[in-house]
Protein backbone atom coordinates (compact mmCIF):
# COMPACT_ATOMS: atom_id res chain seq x y z
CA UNK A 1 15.71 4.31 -3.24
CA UNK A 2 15.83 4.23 0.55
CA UNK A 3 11.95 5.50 0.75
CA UNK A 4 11.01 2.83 -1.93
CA UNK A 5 12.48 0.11 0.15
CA UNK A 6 10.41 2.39 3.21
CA UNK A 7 7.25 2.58 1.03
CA UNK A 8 7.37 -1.28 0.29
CA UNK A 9 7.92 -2.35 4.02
CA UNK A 10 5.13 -0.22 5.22
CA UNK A 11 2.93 -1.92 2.42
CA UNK A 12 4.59 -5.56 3.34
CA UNK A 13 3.51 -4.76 7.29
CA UNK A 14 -0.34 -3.37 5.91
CA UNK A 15 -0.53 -6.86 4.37
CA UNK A 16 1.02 -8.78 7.66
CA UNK A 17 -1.37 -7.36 9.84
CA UNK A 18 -4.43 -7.79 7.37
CA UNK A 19 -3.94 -11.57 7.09
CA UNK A 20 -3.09 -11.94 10.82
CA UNK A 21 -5.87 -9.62 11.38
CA UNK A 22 -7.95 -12.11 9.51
CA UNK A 23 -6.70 -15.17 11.53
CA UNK A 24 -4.99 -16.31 8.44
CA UNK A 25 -1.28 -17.38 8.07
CA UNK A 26 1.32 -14.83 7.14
CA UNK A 27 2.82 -16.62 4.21
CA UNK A 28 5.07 -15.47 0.88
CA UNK A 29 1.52 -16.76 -1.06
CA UNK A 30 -0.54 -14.56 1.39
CA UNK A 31 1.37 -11.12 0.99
CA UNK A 32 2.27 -11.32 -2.40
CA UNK A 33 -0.93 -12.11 -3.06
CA UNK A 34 -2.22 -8.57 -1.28
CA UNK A 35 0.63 -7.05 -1.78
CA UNK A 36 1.73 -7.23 -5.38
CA UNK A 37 -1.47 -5.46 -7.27
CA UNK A 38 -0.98 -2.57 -4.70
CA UNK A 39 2.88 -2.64 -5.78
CA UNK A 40 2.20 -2.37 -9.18
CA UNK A 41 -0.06 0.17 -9.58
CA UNK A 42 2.56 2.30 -6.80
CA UNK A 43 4.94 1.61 -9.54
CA UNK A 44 3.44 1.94 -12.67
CA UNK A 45 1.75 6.02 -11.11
CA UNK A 46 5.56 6.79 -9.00
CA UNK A 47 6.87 8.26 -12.06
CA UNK A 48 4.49 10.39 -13.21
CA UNK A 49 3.27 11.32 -9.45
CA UNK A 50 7.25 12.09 -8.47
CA UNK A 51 6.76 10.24 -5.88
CA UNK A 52 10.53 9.40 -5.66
CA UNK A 53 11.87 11.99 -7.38
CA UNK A 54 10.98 14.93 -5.51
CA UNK A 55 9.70 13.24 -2.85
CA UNK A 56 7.04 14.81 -0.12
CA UNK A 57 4.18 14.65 2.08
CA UNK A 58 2.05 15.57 -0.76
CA UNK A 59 3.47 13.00 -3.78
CA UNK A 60 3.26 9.95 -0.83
CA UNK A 61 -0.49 10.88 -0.55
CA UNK A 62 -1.18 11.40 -3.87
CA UNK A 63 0.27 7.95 -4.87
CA UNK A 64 -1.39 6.29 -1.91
CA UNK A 65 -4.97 7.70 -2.74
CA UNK A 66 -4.36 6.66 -6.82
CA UNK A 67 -2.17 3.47 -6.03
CA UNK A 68 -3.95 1.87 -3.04
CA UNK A 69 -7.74 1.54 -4.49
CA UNK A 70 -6.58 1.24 -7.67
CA UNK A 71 -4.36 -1.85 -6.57
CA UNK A 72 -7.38 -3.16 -4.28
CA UNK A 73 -9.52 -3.16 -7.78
CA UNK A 74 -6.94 -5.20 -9.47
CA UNK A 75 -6.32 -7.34 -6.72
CA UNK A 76 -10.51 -8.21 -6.66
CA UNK A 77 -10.52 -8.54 -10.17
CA UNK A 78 -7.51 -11.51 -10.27
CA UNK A 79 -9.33 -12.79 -7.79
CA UNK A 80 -12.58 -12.76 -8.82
CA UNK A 81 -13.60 -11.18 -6.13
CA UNK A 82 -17.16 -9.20 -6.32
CA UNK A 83 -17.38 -5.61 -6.10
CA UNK A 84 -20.66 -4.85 -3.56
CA UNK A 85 -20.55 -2.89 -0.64
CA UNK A 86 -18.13 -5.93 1.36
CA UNK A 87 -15.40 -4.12 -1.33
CA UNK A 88 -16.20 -0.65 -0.31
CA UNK A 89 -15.85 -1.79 3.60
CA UNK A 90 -12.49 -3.22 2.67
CA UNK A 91 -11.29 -0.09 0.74
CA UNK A 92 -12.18 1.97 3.77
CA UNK A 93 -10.20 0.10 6.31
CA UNK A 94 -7.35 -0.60 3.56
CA UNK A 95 -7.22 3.01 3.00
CA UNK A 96 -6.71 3.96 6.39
CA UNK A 97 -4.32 0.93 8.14
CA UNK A 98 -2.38 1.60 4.98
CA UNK A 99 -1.89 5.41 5.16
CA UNK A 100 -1.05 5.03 8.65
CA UNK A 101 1.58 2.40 8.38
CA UNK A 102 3.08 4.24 5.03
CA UNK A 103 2.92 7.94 7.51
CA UNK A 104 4.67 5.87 10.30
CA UNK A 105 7.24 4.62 8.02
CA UNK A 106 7.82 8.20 6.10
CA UNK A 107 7.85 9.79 9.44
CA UNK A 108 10.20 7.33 10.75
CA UNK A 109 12.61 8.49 7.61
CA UNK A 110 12.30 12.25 8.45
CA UNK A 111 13.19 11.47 11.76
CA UNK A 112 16.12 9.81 11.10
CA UNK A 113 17.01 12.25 8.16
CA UNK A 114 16.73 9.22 5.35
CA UNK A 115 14.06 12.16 3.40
């Protein structure tokens, strides 16, 4: 449960810095609104992927790789956002600011032996 609660505030900080990053207000609207489609997609694959249950460097990137586009689809599609090659810029630096934040956050957990 601890690396859920890790996972989530790693994905909560992605979405901080994207909307300050963006010069717009960090708000409950704002992250919930980038957050939440990422969420449920992690949620919906973590059971299959074991990303929880036998948690390791190889489950977190699995989920992340299947979860994070996969979320960023659904998240353009509720918001009727178009899918040209803006989207595919977007996935790229999504991928990457969130692998590194969810890497600093596991890492952060092996260090202080929550993993």
């Amino acid at each position: 449960m601890r690396l859920f609660f890790l996972d989530l505030l790693a994905l909560l900080l992605f979405a901080w810095v994207g909307l300050r990053s963006h010069g717009l207000p960090v708000s409950l609207e704002g992250l919930a609104r980038n957050v939440l489609p990422i969420l449920f997609v992690w949620l919906l694959l973590s059971p299959f992927l074991g990303t929880y249950r036998r948690p390791s460097w190889s489950s977190l990137l699995l989920s992340w790789l299947l979860a994070v586009p996969a979320g960023l689809w659904l998240r353009g599609m509720i918001l009727g956002e178009g899918f040209g090659p803006g989207f595919f810029v977007f996935l790229g630096v999504a991928m990457a600011f969130s692998l590194l934040f969810l890497l600093l956050f596991r890492g952060l957990a092996k260090l202080l032996r929550l993993w």
